[in-house]
N, C-alpha and C. Protein backbone atom coordinates (compact mmCIF):
# COMPACT_ATOMS: atom_id res chain seq x y z
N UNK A 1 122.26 74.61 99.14
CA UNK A 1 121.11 74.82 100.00
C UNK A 1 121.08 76.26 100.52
N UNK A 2 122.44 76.93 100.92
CA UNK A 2 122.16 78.27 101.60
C UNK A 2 122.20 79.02 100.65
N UNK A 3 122.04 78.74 99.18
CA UNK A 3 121.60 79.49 98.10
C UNK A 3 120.28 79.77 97.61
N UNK A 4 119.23 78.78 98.16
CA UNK A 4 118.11 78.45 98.06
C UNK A 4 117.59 79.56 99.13
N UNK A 5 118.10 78.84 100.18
CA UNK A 5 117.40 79.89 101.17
C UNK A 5 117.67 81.24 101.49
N UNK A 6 119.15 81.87 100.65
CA UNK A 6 118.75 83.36 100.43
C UNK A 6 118.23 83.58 99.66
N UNK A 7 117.96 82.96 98.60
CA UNK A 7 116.67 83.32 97.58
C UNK A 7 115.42 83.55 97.85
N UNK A 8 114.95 83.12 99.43
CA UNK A 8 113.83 83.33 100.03
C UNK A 8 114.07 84.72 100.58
N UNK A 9 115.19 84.96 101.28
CA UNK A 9 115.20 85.95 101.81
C UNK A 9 115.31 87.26 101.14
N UNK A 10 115.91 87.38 99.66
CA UNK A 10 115.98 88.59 98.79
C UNK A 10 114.77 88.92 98.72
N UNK A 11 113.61 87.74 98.11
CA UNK A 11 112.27 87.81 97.83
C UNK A 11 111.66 88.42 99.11
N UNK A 12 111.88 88.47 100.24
CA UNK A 12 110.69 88.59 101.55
C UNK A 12 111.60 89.95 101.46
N UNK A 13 112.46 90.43 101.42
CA UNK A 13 113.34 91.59 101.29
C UNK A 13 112.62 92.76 100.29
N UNK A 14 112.40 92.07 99.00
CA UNK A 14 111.52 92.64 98.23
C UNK A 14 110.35 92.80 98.69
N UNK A 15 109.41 92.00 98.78
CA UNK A 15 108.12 92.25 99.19
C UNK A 15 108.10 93.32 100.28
N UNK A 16 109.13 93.53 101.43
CA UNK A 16 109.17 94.45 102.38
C UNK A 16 109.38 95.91 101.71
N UNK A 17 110.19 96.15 100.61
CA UNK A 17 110.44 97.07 99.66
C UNK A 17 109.53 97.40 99.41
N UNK A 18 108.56 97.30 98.81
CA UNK A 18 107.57 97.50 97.89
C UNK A 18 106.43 97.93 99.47
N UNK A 19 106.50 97.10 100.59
CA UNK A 19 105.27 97.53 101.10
C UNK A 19 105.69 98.83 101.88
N UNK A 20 107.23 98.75 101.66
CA UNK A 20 107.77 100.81 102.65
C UNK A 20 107.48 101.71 101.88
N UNK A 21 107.65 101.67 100.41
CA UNK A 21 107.82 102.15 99.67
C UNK A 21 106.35 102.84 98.51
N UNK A 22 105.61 101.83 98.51
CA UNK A 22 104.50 101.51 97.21
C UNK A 22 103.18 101.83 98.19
N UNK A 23 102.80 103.33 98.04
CA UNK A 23 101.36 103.32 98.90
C UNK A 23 99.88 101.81 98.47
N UNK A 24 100.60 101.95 96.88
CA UNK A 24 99.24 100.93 96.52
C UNK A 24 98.87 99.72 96.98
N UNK A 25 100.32 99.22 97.24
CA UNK A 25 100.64 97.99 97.86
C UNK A 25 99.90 97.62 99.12
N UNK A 26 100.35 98.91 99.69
CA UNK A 26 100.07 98.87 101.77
C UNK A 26 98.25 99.12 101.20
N UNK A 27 97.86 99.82 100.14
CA UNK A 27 96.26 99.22 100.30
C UNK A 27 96.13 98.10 100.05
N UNK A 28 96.48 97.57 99.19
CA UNK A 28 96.16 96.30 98.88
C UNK A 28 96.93 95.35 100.07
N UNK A 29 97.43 95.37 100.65
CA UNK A 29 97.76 94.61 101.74
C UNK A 29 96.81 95.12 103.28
N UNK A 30 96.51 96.20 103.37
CA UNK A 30 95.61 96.48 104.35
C UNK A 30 94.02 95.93 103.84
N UNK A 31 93.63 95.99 102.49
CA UNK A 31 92.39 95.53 102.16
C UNK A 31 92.42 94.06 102.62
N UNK A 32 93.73 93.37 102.22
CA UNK A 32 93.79 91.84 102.63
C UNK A 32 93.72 91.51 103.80
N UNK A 33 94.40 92.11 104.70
CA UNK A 33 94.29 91.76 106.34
C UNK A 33 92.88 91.90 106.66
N UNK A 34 92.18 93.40 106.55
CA UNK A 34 90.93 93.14 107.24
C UNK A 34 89.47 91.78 106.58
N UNK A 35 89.89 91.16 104.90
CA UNK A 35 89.42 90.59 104.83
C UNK A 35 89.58 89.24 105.50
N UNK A 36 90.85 88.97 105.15
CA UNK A 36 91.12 87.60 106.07
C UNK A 36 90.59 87.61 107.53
N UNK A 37 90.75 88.61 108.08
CA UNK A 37 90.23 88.76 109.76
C UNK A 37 88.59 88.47 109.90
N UNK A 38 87.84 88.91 108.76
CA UNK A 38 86.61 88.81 108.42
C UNK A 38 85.90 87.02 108.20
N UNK A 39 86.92 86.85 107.47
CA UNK A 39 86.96 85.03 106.94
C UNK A 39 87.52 84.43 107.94
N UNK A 40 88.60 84.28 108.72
CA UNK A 40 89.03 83.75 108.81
C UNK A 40 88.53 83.83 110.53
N UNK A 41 88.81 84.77 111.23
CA UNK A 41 88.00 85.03 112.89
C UNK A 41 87.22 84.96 112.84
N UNK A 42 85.79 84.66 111.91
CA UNK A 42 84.40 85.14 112.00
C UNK A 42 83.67 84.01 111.50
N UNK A 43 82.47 83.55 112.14
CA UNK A 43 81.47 82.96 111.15
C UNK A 43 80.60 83.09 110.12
N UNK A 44 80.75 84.53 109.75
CA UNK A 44 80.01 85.62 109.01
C UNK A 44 79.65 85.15 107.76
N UNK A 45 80.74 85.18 106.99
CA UNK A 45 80.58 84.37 105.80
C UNK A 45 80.83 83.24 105.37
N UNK A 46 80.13 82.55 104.46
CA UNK A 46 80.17 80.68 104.30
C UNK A 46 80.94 80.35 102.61
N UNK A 47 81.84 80.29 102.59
CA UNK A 47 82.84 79.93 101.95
C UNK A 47 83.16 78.39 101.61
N UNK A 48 83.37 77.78 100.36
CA UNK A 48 83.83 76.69 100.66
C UNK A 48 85.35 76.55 100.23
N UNK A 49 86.18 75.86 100.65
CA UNK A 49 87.33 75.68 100.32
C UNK A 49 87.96 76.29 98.73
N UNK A 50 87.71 75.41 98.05
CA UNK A 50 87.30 76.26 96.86
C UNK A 50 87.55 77.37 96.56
N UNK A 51 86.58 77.85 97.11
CA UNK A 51 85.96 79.46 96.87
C UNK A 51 86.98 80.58 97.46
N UNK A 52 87.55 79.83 98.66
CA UNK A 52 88.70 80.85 99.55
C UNK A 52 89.59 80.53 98.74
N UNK A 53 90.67 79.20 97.97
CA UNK A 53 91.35 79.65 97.38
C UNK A 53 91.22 80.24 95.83
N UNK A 54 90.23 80.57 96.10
CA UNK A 54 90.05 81.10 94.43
C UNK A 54 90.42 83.11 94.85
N UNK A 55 89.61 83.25 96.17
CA UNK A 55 89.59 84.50 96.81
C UNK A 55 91.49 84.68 97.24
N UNK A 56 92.07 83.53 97.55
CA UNK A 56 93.50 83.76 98.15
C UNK A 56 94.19 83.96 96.67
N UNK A 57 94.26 83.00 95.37
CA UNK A 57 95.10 83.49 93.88
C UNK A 57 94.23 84.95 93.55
N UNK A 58 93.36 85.20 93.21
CA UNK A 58 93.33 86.65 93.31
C UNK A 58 93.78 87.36 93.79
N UNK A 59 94.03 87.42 95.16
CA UNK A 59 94.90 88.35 96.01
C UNK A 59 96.26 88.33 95.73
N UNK A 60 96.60 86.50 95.84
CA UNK A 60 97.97 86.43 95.18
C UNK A 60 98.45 87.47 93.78
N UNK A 61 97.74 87.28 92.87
CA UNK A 61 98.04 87.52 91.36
C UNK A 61 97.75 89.45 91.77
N UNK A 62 97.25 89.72 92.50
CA UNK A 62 97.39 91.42 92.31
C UNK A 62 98.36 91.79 93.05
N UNK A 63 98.93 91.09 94.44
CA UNK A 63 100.68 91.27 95.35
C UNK A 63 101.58 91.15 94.08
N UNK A 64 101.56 89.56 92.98
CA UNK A 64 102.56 89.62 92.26
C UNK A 64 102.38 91.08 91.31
N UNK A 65 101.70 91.13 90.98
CA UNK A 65 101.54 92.29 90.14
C UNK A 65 101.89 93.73 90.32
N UNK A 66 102.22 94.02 91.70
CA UNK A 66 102.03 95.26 92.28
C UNK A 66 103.71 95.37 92.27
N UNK A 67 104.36 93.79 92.63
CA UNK A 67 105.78 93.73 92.97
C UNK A 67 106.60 93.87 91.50
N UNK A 68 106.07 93.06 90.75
CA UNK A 68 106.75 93.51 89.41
C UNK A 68 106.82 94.65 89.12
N UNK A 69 105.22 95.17 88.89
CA UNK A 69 105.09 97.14 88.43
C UNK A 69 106.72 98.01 89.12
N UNK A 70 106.78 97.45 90.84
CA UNK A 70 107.32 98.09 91.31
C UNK A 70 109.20 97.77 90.77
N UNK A 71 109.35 96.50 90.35
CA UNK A 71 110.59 96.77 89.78
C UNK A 71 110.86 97.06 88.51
N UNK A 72 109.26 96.61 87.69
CA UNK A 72 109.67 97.89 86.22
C UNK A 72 110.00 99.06 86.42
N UNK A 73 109.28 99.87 87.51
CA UNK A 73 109.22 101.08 88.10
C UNK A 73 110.72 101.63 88.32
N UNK A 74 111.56 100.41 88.83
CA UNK A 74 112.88 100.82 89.40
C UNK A 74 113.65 101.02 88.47
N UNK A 75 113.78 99.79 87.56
CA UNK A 75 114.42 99.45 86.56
C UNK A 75 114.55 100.19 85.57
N UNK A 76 113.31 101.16 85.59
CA UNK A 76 113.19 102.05 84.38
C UNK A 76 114.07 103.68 84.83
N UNK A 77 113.74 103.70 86.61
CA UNK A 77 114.20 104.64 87.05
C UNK A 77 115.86 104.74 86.85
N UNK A 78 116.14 103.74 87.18
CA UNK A 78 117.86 103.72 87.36
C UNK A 78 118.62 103.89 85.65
N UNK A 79 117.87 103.51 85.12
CA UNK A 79 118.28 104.00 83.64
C UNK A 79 118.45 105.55 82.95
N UNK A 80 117.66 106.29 84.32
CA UNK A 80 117.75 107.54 83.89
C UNK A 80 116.36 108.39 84.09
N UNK A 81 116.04 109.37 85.00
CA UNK A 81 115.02 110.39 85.53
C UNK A 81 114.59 110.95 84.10
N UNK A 82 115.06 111.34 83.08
CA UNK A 82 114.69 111.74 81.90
C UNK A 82 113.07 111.07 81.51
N UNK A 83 112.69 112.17 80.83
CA UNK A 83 111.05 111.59 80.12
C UNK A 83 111.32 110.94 78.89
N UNK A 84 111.12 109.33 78.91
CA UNK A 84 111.61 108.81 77.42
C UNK A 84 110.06 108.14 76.93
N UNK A 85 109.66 108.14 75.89
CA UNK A 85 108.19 107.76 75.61
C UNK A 85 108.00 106.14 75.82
N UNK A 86 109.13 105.65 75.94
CA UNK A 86 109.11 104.47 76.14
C UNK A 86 109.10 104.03 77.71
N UNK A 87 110.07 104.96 78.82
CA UNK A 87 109.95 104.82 79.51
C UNK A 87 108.65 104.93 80.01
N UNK A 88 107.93 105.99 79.92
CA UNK A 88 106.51 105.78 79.85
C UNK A 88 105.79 104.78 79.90
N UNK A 89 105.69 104.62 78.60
CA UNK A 89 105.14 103.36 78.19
C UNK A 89 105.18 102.03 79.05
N UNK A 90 106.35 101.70 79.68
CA UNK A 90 106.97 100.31 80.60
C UNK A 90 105.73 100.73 81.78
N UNK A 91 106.05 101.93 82.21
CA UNK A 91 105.61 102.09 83.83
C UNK A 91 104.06 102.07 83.47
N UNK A 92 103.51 102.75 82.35
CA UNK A 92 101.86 103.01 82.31
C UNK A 92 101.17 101.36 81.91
N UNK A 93 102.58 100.71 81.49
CA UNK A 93 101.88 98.89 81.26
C UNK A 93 101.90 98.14 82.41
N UNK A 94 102.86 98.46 82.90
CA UNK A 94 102.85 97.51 84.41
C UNK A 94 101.77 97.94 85.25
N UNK A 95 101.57 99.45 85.39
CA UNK A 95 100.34 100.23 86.10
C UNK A 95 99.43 99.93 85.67
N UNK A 96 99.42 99.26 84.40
CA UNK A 96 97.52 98.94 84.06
C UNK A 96 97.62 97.41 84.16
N UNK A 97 98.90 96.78 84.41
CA UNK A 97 98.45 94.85 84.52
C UNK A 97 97.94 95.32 86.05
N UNK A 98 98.72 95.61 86.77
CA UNK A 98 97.78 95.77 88.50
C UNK A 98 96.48 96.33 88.71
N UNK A 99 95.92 96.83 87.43
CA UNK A 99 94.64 97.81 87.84
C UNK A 99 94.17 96.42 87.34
N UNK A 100 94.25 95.77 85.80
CA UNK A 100 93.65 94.60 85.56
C UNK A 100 93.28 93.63 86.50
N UNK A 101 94.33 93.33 86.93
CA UNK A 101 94.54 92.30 88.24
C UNK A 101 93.54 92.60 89.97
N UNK A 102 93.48 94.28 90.09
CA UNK A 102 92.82 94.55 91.01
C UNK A 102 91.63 94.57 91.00
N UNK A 103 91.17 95.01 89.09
CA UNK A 103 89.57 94.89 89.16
C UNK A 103 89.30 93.13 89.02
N UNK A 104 90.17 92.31 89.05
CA UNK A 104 89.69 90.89 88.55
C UNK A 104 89.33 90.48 90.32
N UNK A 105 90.35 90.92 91.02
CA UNK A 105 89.85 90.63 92.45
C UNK A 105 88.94 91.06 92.94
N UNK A 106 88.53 92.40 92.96
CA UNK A 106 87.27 92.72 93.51
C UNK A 106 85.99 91.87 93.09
N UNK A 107 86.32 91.68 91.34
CA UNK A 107 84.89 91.15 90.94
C UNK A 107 85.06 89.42 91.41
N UNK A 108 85.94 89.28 91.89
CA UNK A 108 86.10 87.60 92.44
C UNK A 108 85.38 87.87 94.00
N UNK A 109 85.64 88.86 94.79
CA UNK A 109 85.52 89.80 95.84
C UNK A 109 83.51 89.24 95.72
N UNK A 110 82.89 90.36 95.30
CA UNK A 110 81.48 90.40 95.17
C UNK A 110 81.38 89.27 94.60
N UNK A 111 81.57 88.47 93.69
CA UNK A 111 80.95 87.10 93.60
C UNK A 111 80.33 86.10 94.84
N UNK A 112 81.75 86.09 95.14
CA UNK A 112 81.73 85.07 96.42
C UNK A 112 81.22 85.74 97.79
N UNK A 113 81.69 86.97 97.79
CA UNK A 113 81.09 87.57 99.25
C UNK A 113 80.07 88.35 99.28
N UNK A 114 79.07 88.49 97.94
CA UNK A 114 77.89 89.34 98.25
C UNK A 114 77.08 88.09 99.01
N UNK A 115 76.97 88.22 100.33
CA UNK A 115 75.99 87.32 101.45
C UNK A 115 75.64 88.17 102.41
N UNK A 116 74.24 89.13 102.11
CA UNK A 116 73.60 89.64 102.82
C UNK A 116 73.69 89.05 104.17
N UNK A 117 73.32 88.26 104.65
CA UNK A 117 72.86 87.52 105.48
C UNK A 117 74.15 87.64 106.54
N UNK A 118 75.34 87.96 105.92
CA UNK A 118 76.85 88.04 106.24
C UNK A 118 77.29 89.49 107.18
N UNK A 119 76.60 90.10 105.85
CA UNK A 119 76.60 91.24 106.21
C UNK A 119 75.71 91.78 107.76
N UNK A 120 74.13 91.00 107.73
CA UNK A 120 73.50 91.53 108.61
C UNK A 120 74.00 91.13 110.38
N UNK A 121 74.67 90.06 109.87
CA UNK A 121 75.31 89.24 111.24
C UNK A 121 76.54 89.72 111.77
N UNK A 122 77.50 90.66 110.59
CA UNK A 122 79.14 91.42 111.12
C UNK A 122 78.21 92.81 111.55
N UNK A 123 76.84 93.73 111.25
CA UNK A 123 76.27 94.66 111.78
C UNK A 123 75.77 94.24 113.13
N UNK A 124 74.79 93.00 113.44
CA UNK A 124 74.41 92.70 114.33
C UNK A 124 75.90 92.63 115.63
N UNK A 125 76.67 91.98 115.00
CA UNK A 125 78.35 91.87 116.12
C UNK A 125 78.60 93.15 116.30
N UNK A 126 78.86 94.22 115.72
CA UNK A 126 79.52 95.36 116.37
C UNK A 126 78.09 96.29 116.91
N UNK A 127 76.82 95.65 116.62
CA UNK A 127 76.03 96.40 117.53
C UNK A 127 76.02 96.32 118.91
N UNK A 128 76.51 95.01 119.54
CA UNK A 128 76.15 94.24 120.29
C UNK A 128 77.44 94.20 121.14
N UNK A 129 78.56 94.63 120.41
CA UNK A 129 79.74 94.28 120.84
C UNK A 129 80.51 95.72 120.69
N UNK A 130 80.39 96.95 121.39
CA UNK A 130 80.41 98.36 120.98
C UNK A 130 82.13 98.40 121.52
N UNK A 131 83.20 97.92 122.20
CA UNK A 131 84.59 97.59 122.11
C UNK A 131 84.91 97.50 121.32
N UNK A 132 84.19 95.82 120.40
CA UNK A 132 84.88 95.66 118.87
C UNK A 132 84.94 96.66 118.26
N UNK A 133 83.75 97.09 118.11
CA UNK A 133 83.54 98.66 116.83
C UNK A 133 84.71 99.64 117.26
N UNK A 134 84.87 99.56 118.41
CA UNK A 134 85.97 101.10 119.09
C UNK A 134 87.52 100.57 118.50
N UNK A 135 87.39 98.97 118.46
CA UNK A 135 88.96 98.85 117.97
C UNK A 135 88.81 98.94 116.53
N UNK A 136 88.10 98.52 116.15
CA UNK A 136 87.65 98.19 114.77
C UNK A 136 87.88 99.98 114.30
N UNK A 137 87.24 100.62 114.67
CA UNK A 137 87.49 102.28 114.31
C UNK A 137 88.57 102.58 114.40
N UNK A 138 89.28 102.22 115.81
CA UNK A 138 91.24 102.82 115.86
C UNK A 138 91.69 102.13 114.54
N UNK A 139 91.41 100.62 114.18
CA UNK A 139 92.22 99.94 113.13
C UNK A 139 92.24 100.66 112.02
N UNK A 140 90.75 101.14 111.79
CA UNK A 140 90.81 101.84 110.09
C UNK A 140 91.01 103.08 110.56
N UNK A 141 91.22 103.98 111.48
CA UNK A 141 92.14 105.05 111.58
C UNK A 141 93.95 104.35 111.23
N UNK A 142 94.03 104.04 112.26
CA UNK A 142 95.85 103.74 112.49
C UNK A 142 96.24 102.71 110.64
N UNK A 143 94.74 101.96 110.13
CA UNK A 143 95.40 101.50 108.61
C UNK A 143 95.45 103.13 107.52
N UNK A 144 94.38 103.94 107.67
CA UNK A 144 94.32 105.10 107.00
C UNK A 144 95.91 106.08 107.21
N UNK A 145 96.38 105.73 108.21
CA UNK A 145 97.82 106.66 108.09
C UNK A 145 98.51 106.02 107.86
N UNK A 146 99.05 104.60 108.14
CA UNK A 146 99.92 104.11 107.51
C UNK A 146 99.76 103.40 106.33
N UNK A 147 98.55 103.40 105.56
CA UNK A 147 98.60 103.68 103.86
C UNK A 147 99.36 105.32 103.22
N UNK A 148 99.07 106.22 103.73
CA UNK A 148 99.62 106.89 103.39
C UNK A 148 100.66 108.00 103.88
N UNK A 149 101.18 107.50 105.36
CA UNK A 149 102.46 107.58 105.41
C UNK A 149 103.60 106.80 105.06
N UNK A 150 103.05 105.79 105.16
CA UNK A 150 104.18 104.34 105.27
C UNK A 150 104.48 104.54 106.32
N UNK A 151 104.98 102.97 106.33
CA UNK A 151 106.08 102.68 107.90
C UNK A 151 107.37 103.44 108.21
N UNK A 152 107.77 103.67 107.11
CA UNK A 152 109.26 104.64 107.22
C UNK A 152 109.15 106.34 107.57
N UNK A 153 108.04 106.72 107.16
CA UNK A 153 107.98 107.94 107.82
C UNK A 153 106.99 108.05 109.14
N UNK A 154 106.23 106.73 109.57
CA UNK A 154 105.74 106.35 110.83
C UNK A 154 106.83 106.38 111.84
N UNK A 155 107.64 105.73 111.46
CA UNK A 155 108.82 105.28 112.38
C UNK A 155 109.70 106.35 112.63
N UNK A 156 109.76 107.19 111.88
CA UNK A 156 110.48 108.76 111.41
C UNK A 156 112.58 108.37 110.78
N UNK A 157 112.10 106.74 109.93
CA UNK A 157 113.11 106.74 109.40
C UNK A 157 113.19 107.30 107.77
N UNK A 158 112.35 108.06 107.31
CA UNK A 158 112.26 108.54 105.88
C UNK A 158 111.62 110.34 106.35
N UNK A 159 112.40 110.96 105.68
CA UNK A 159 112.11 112.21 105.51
C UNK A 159 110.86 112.61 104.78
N UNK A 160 109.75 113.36 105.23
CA UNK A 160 109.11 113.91 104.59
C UNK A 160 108.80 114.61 103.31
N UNK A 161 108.68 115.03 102.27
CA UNK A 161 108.66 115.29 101.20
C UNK A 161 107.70 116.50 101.00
């Protein structure tokens, strides 16, 4: 049993890896938060069960995707910094299953969530509600730097480059 359950913990270990580490990731994990906050706090858009988990394995299948890339990425690294055409090759395949995977979500994305009507009602809320908009603005400031600082040089535990 306490083999099982460090097997959870290597995995949540990883996933933390990849989101200090992998700018693409922390977008794709910042794109996810503000959608869920959208779905999930809001009446905005009308979803049916269904439809959200069809919107949640999309999201799923581009996290798995991003996490693999990132240990082909490693795997290929630790073998050696040298330019090998193959090495290449590993990292530019894993880099294009996540682009695959990212354009399959978006277009799952606009399927289900082009709802004008959605839209005119999250404009009508932050017209009406000019706080929200002010946090709502700090959020996509404070998500815009830590996509591309990361948390480790937020925190000032990773050196600058």
């Amino acid at each position: 049993m306490k083999a099982l359950g460090m097997s959870f913990v290597y995995a949540i270990r990883g996933i933390f890896y990849c989101l200090h580490h992998e700018r693409n990731m922390r977008i794709h994990f910042v794109c996810m938060v503000y959608m869920y906050v959208f779905l999930l706090g809001f009446d905005f858009f009308q979803l049916s069960r269904t439809q959200f988990a069809i919107i949640f394995l999309a999201n799923a299948i581009v996290v798995m995707g991003e996490l693999i890339n990132t240990a082909v990425e490693r795997a290929v690294d630790l073998h050696g910094k040298e330019n090998h055409p193959l090495a290449k090759a590993a990292k530019d395949t894993a880099a294009g299953g996540v682009l695959v995977a990212a354009i399959g979500a978006v277009a799952v994305g606009i399927a289900l969530l082009w709802q004008p009507p959605a839209f005119r009602a999250l404009y009508q809320y932050f017209a009406s509600h000019p706080g929200s908009l002010a946090l709502f603005a700090a959020s996509l400031l404070f998500s815009v730097v830590y996509i591309f600082m990361g948390p480790l040089k937020l925190l000032g535990l990773e050196e600058t480059k």
